[in-house]
Protein backbone atom coordinates (compact mmCIF):
# COMPACT_ATOMS: atom_id res chain seq x y z
CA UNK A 1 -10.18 -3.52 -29.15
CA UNK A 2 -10.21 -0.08 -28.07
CA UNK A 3 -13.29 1.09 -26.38
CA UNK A 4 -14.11 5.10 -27.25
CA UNK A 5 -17.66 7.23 -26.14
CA UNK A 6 -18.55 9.97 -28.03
CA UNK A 7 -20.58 12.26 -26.70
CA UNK A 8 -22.28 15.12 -28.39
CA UNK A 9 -26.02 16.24 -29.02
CA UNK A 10 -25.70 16.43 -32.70
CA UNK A 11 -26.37 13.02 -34.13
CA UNK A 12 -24.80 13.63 -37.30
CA UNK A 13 -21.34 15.06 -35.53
CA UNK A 14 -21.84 11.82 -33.40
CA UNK A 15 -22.32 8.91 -36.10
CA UNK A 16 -19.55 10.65 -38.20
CA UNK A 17 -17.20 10.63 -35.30
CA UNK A 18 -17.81 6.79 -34.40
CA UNK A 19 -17.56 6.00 -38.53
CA UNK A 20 -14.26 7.29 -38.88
CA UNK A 21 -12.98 5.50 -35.90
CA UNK A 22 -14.43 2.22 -36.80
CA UNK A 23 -12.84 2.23 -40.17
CA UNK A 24 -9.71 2.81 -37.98
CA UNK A 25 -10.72 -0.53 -35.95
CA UNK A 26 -12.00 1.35 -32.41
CA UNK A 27 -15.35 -0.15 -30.97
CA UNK A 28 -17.50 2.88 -29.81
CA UNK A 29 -20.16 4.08 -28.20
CA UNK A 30 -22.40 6.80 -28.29
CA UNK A 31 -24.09 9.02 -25.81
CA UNK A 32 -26.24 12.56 -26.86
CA UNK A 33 -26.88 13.46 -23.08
CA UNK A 34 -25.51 13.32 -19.68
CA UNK A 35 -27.95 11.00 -18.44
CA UNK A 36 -26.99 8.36 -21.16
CA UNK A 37 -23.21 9.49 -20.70
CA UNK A 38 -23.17 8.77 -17.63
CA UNK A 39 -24.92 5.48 -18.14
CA UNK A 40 -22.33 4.22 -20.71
CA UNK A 41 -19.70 4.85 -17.96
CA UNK A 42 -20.88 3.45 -15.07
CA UNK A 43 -21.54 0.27 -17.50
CA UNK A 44 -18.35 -0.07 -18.19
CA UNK A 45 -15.37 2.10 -18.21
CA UNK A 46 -14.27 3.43 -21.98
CA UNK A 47 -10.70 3.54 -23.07
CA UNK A 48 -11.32 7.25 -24.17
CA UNK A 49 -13.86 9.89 -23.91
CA UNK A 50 -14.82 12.56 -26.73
CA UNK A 51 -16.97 15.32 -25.20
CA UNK A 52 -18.94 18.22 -26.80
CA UNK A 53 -19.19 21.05 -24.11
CA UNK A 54 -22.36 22.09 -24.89
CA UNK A 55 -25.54 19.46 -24.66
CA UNK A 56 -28.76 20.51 -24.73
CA UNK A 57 -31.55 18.99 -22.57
CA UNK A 58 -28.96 17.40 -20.17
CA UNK A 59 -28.54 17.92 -16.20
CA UNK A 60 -24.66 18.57 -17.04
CA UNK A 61 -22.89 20.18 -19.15
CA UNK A 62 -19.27 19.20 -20.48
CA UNK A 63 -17.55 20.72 -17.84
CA UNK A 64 -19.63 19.10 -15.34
CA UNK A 65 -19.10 15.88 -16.45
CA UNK A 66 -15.73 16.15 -17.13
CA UNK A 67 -15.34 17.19 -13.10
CA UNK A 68 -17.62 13.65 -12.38
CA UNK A 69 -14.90 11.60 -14.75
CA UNK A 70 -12.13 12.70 -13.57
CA UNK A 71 -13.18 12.15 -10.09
CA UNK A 72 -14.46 9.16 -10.19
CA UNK A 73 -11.72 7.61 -13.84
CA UNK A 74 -8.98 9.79 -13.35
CA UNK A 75 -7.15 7.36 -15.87
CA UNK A 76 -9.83 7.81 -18.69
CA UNK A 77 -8.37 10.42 -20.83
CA UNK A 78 -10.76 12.89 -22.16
CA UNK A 79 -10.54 15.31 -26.00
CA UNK A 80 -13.34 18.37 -25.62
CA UNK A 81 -14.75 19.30 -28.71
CA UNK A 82 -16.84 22.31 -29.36
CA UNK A 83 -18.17 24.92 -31.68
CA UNK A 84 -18.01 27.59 -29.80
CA UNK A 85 -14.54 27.39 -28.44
CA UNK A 86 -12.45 29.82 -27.28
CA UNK A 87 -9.55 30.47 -24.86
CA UNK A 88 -10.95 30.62 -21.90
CA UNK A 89 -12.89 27.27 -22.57
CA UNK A 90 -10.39 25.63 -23.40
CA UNK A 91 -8.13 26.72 -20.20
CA UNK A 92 -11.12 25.12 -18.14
CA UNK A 93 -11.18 22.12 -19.52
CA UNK A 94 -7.35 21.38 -19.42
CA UNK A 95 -7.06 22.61 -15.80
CA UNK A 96 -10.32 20.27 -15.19
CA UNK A 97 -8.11 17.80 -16.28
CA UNK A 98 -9.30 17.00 -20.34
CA UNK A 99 -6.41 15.96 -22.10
CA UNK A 100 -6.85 18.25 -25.15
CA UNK A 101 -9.26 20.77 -26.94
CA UNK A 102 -10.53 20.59 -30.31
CA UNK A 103 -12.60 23.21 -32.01
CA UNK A 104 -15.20 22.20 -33.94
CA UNK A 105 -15.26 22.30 -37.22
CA UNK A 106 -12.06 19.94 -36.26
CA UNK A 107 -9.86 18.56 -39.09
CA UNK A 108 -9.97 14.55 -38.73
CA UNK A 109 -6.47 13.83 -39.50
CA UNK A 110 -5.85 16.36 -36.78
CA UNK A 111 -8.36 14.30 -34.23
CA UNK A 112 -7.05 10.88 -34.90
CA UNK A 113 -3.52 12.69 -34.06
CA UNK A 114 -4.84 13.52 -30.57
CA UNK A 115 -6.60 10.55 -29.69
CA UNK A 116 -3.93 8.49 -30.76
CA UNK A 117 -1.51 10.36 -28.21
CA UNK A 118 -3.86 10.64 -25.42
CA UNK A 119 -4.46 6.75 -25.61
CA UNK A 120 -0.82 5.97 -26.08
CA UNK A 121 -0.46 8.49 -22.62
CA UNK A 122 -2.96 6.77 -21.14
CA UNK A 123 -1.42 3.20 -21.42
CA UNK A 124 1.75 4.17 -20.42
CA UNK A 125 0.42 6.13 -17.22
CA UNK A 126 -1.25 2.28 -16.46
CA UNK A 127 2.27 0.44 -17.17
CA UNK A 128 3.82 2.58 -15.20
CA UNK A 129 1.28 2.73 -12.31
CA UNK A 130 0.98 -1.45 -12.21
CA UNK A 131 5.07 -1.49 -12.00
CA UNK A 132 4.61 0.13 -9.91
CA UNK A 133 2.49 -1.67 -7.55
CA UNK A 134 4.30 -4.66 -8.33
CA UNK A 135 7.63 -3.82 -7.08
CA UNK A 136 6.11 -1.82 -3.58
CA UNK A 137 3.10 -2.96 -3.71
CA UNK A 138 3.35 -6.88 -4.07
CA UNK A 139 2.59 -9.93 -1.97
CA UNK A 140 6.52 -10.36 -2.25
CA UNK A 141 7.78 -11.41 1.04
CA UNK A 142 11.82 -10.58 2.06
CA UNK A 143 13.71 -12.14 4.87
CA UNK A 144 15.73 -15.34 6.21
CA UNK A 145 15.10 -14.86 9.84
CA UNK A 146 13.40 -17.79 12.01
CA UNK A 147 10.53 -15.22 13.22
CA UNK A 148 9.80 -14.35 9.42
CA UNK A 149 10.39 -18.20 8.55
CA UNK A 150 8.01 -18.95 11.10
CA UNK A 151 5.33 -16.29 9.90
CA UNK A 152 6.04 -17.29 6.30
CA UNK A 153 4.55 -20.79 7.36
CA UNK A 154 1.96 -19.87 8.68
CA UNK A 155 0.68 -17.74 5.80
CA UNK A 156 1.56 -20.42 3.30
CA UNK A 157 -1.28 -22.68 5.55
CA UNK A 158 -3.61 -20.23 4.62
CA UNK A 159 -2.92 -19.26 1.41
CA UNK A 160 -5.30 -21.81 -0.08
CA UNK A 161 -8.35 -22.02 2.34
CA UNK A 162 -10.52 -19.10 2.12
CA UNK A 163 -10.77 -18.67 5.83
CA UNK A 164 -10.50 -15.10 7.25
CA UNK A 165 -7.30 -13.90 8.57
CA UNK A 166 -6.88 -11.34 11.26
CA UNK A 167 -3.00 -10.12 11.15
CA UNK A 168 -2.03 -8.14 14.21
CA UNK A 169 1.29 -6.64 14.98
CA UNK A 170 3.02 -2.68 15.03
CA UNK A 171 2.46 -0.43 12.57
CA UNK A 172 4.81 -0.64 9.58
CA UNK A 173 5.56 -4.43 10.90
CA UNK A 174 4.29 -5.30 7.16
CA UNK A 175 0.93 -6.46 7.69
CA UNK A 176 -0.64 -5.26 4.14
CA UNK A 177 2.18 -7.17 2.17
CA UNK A 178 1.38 -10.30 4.48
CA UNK A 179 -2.33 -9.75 3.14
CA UNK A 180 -1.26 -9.72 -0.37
CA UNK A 181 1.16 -12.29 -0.20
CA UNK A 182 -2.09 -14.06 0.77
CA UNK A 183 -4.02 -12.89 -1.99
CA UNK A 184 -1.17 -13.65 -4.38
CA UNK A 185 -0.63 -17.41 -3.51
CA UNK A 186 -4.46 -18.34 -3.27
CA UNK A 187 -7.31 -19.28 -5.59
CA UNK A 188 -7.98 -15.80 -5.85
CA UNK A 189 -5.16 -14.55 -7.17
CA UNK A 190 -7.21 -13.33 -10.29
CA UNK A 191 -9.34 -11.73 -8.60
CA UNK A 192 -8.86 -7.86 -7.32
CA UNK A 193 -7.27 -6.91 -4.18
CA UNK A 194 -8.96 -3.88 -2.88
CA UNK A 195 -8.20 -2.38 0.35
CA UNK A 196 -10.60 -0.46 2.86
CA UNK A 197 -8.16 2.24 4.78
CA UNK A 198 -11.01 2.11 7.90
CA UNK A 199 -8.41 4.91 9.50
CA UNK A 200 -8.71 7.35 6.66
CA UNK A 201 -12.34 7.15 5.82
CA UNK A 202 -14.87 9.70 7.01
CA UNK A 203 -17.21 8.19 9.18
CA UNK A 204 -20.23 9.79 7.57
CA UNK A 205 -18.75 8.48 4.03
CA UNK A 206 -17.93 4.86 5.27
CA UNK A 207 -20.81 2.98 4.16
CA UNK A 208 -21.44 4.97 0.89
CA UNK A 209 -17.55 3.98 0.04
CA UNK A 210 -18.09 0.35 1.17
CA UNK A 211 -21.62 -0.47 -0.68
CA UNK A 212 -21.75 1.81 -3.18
CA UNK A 213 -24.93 3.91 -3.77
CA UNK A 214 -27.72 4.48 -6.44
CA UNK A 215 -28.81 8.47 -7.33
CA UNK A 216 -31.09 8.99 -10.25
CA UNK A 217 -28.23 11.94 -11.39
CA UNK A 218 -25.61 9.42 -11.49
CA UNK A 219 -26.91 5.76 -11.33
CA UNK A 220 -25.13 3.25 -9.97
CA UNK A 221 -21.57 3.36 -8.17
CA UNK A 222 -19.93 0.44 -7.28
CA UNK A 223 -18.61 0.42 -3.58
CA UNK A 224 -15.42 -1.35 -2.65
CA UNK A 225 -17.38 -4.52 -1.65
CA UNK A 226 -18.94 -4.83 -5.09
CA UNK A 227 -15.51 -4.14 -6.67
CA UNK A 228 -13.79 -6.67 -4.51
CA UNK A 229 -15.92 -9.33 -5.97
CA UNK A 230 -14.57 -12.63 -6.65
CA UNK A 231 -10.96 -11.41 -4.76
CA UNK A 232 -10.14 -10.51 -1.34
CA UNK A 233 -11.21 -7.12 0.51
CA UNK A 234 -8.88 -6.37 3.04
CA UNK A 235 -9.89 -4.24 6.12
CA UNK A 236 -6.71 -2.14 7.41
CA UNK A 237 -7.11 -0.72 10.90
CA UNK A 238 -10.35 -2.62 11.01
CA UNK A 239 -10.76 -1.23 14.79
CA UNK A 240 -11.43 2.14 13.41
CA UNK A 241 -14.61 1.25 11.51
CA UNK A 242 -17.82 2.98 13.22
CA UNK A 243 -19.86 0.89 15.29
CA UNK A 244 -23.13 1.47 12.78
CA UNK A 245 -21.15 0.06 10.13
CA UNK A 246 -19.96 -2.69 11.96
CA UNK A 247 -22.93 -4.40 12.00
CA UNK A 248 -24.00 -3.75 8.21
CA UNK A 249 -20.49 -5.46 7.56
CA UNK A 250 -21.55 -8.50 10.07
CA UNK A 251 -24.59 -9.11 8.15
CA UNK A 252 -22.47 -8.91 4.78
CA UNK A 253 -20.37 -11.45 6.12
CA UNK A 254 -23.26 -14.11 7.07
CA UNK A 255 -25.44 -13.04 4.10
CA UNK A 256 -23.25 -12.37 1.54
CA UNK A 257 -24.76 -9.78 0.22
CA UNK A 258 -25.83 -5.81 0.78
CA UNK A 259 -28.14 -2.92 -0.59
CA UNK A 260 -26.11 -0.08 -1.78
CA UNK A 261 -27.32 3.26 -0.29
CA UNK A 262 -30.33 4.59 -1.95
CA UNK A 263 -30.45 1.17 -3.67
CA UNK A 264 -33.81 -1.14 -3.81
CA UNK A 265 -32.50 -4.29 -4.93
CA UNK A 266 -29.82 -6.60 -2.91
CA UNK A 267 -26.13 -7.30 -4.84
CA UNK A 268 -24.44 -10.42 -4.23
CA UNK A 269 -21.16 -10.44 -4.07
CA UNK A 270 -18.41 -13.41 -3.42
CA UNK A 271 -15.21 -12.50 -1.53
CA UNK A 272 -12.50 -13.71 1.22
CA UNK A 273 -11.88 -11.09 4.40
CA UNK A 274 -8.89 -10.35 5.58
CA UNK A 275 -8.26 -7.73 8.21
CA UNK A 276 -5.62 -6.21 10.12
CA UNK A 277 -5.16 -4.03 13.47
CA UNK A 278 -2.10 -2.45 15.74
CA UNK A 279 -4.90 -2.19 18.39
CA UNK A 280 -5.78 -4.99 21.14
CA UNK A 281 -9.60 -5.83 20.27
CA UNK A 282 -10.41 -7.28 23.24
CA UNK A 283 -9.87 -4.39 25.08
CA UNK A 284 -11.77 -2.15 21.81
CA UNK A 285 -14.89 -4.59 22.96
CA UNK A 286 -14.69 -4.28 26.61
CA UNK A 287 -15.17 -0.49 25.88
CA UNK A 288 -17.64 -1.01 23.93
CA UNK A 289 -15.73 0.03 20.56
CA UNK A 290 -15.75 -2.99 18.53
CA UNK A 291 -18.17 -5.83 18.34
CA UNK A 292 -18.04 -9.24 20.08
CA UNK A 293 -19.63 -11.03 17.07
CA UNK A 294 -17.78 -9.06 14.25
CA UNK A 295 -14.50 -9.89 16.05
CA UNK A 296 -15.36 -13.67 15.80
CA UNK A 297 -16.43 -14.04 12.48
CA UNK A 298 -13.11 -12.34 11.27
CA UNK A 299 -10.72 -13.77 13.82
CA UNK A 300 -10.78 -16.89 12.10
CA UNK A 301 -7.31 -17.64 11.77
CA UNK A 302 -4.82 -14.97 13.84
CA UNK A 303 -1.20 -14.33 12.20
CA UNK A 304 0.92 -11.98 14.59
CA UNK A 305 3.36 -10.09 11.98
CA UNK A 306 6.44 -9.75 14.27
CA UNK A 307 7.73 -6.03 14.70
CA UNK A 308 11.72 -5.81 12.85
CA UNK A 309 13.13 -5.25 16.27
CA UNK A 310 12.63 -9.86 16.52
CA UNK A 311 14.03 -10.12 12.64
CA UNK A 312 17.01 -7.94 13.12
CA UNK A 313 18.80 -10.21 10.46
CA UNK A 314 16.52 -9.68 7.66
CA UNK A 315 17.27 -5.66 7.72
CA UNK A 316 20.07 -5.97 5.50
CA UNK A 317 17.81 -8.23 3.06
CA UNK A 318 15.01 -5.59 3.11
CA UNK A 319 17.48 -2.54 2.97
CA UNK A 320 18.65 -4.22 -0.23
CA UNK A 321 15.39 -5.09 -1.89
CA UNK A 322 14.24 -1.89 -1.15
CA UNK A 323 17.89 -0.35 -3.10
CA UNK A 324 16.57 -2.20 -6.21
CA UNK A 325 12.93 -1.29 -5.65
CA UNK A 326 13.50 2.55 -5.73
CA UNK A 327 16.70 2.40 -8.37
CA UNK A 328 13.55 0.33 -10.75
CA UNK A 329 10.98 3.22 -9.96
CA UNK A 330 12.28 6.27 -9.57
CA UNK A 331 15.68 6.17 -11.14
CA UNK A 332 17.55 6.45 -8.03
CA UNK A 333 21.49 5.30 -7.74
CA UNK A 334 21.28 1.44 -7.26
CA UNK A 335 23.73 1.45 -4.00
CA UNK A 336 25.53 -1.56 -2.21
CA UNK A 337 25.39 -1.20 1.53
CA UNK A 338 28.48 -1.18 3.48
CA UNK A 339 29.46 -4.00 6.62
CA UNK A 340 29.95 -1.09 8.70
CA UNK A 341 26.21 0.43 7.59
CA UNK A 342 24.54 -2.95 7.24
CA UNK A 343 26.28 -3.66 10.74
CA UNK A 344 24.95 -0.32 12.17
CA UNK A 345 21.29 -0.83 10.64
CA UNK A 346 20.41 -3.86 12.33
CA UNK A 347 21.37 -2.52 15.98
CA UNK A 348 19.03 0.55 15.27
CA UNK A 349 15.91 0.95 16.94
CA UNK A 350 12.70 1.10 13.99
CA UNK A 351 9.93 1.85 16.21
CA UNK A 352 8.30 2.44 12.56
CA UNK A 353 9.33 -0.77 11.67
CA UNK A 354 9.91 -2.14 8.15
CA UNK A 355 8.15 1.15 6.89
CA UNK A 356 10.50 3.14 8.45
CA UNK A 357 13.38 1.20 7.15
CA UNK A 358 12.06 1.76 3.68
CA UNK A 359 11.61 5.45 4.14
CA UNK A 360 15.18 5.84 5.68
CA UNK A 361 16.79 3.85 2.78
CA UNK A 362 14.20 6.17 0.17
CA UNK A 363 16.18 9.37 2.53
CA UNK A 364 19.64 8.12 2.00
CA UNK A 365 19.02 7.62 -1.94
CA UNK A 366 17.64 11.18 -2.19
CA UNK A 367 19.92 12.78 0.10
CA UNK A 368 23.32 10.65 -0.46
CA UNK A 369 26.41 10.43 -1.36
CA UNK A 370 26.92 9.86 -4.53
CA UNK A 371 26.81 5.86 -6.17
CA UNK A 372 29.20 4.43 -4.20
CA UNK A 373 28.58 2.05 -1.29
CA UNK A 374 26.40 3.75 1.55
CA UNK A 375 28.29 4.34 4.72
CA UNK A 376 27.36 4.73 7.95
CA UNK A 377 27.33 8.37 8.57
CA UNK A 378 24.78 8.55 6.19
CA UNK A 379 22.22 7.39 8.42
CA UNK A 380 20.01 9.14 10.53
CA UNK A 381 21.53 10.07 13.81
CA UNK A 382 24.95 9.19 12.20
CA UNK A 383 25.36 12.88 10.55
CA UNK A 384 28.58 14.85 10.82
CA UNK A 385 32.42 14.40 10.79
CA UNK A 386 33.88 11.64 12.25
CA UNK A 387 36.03 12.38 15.10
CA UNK A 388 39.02 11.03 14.44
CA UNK A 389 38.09 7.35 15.85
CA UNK A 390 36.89 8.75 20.09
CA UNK A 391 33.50 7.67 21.71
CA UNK A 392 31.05 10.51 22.70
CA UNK A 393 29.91 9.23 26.23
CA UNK A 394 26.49 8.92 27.21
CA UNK A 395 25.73 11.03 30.65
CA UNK A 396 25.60 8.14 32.87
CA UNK A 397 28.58 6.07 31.49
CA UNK A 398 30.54 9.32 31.92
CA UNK A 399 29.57 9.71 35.62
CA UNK A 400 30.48 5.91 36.42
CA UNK A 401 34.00 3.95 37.78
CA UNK A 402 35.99 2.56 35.26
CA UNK A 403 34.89 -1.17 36.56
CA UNK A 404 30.91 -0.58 36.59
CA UNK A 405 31.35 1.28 33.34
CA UNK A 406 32.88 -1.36 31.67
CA UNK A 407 30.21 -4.06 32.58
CA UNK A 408 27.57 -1.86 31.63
CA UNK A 409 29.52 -1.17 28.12
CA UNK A 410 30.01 -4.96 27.41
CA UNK A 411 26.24 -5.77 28.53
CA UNK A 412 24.96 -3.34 26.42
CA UNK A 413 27.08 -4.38 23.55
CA UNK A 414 26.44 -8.10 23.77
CA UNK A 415 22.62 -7.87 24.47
CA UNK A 416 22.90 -5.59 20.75
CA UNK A 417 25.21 -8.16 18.76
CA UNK A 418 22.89 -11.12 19.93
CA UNK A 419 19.84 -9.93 19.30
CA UNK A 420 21.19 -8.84 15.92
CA UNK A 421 22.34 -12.38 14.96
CA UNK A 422 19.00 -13.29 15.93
CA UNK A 423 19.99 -15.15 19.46
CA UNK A 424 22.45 -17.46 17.41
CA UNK A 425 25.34 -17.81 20.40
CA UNK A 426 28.06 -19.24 17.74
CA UNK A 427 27.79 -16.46 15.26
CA UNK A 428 27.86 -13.80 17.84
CA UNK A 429 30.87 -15.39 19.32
CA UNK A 430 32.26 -15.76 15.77
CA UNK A 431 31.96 -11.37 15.20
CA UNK A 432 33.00 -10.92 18.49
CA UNK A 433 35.87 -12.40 18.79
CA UNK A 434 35.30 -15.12 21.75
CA UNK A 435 35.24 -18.52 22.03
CA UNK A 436 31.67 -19.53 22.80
CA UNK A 437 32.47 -21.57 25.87
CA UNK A 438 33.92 -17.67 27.03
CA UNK A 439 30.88 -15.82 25.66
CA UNK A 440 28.23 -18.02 27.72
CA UNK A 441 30.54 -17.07 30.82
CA UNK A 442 30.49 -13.49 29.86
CA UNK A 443 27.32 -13.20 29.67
CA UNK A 444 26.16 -15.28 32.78
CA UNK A 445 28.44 -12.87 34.55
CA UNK A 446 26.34 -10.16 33.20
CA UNK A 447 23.20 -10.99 33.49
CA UNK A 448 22.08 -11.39 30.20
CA UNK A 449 20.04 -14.76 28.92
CA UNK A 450 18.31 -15.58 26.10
CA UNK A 451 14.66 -16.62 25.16
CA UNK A 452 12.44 -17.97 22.74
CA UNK A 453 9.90 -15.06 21.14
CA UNK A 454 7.57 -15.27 18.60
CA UNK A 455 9.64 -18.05 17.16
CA UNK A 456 12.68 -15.83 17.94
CA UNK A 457 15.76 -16.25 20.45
CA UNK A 458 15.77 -12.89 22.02
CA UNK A 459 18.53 -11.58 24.28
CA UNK A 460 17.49 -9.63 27.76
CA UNK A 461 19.14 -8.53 30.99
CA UNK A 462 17.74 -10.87 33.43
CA UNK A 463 18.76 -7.96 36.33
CA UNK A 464 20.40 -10.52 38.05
CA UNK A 465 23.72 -9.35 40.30
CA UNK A 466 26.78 -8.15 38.49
């Protein structure tokens, strides 16, 4: 059922208001102040808000509080209602963000009209936004490649403890889908998911956003600890978080519990940590930057999220998912990748990693060619006319003999087409065009071995003589 608060200082426009909708089967509430409106909202969030601009004895006024809900529930939709309307009240309160304006005396057919489209808005603004999430925003994890099989395992081992997990690895490696792939496959997967962005957080804000606080203006307001509760709270960039609040978090962890700022009594709250970082902590507590003791109560259980440069054969796989993705959110032409593209992709460097692959593939969707099958060219660096099938040289092959040029061609080409089969000697050979027996000669000629890397066979020049 439908949850609507009416606000308004007349009790009669109130209670006549909240009959009407009850007859049409909405629950409501009522509120004939700020002090109480704001009460009934930080209780519990309403469906729909009905506010009179003008309310005597109150700290706000309807403007103000519409400013404070839309802030703090930008989904809430909100109908002013007034008797002393005019244009230019109205125009603030729709650029404030109110839904609609009603003049009072209103016409009830004409207010049941209005607050049945702002609610049917409303609901489709939340489809849409949980889709959404879903699709980008998932615990859904992409890839066939023996690093990602071998990081897969090790977050399925964890998925039902409720240890804490410290995931390290480059930015844009994927270390907030690992988290919620986490989240997703445990116990907890009922609970919320909330995420603590330590990098974009003002210091001087951090502890008001992570424990919430208490003002006699505006009551209580949950933090993201107290909204995590019963689910996982995941601390991205954890290495950024300010020293003071470091500690506070420490004592969360042992004691389970926290006073919000300018609160008197403690809230409990019940929740799994997991945390993430591109920086080397050790080195953050030599300096003096991060804490010894808050490192080892959430370096639990360390997952290293390889970088896409060790799962060059899942880039295809993600390139695709990410085709669907996009063509399911925003409409955009649902594309098939070519060989020559898909070829291309994986021997591209992504120093942004699987978020940069993402954004490139978002680029190419935007910026293409049409629906057919993306081609090479379209990719960055990859711009202009072909010319007619010749080889640009590099400055330093150019200057070099024919011989030395050649090696340093065919190293450079093998070390790219094994690492992009993933170290696998037989299908390299197999695109290629060699024997394998011939390819291991070739490349011991070269100088170029493989090795085993975060679960990954890894080709490298070894520098040895040519």
């Amino acid at each position: 059922m439908s949850d609507i608060l009416i606000v308004d200082d007349e009790k009669d426009i109130r209670e006549l208001i909240a009959d009407i909708l009850r007859d049409e089967g909405f629950k409501t509430r009522l509120a004939a102040n700020s002090n109480e409106c704001m009460d009934e909202i930080n209780a519990q969030e309403p469906a729909l808000m009905i506010l009179d601009i003008w309310l005597k004895d109150s700290k706000m006024d309807g403007i103000d509080i519409l400013k404070t809900v839309k802030r703090d529930n930008p989904d809430v939709p909100v109908i002013i209602i007034s008797g002393h309307g005019n244009i230019e009240i109205a125009v603030a309160a729709i650029k404030q963000g109110a839904y609609d304006f009603i003049e009072k005396p209103f016409n009830i057919d004409q207010l049941m009209v209005v607050i049945s489209r702002a609610m049917e808005t409303a609901r489709l603004r939340r489809e849409n936004s949980t889709l959404k999430r879903r699709d980008m925003s998932s615990g859904e994890m992409i890839g066939d490649s023996a690093a990602f099989r071998r990081l897969k395992d090790q977050l399925d081992k964890v998925t039902k403890s409720n240890g804490r997990v410290m995931l390290t690895g480059e930015p844009g490696s994927g270390k907030e889908m690992a988290a919620r792939y986490i989240h997703q496959f445990s116990t907890r997967a009922a609970g919320p998911f909330i995420t603590v962005n330590s990098a974009s957080i003002e210091p001087d804000r951090m502890e008001e956003v992570l424990f919430g606080r208490e003002t006699p203006e505006r009551g209580v307001e949950k933090g993201l600890l107290e909204q995590a509760h019963g689910g996982v709270i995941y601390f991205d960039e954890v290495a950024e978080m300010p020293l003071g609040t470091q500690s506070k978090i420490l004592r969360v962890l042992t004691e389970q519990q926290f006073l919000r700022v300018g609160g008197a009594d403690k809230v409990r709250v019940d929740l799994r940590v997991i945390s993430s970082t591109t920086r080397d902590l050790m080195t953050q507590i030599r300096e003096g930057l991060f804490r010894q003791e808050l490192y080892d109560r959430l370096n639990v259980v360390p997952i290293e999220v390889p970088p896409l440069s060790e799962r060059r054969e899942d880039v295809p796989l993600l390139a695709d998912h990410f085709l669907r993705g996009f063509n399911e959110t925003q409409g955009l032409p649902l594309r098939e990748i070519s060989e020559e593209a898909a070829a291309l992709m994986q021997t591209m460097d992504w120093p942004g990693n699987v978020r940069q692959l993402r954004n490139v593939i978002e680029r190419v969707l935007i910026l293409g060619e049409g629906t057919g099958a993306i081609e090479a060219r379209e990719l960055p660096g990859q711009e202009g006319p072909a010319d007619e099938g010749r080889i640009v040289l590099g400055g330093a092959l150019a200057t070099l003999p024919l011989r030395e040029a050649r090696e340093l061609f065919e190293r450079e080409y093998l070390l790219t087409q094994i690492n992009r089969f993933g170290g696998n000697i037989s299908r390299t050979a197999n695109f290629v065009g060699m024997e394998r027996s011939a390819l291991h000669r070739k490349l011991k000629s070269l100088g170029v071995v493989t090795t085993n890397k975060a679960g990954a066979r890894v080709a490298q020049f070894d520098g040895g003589e040519e």
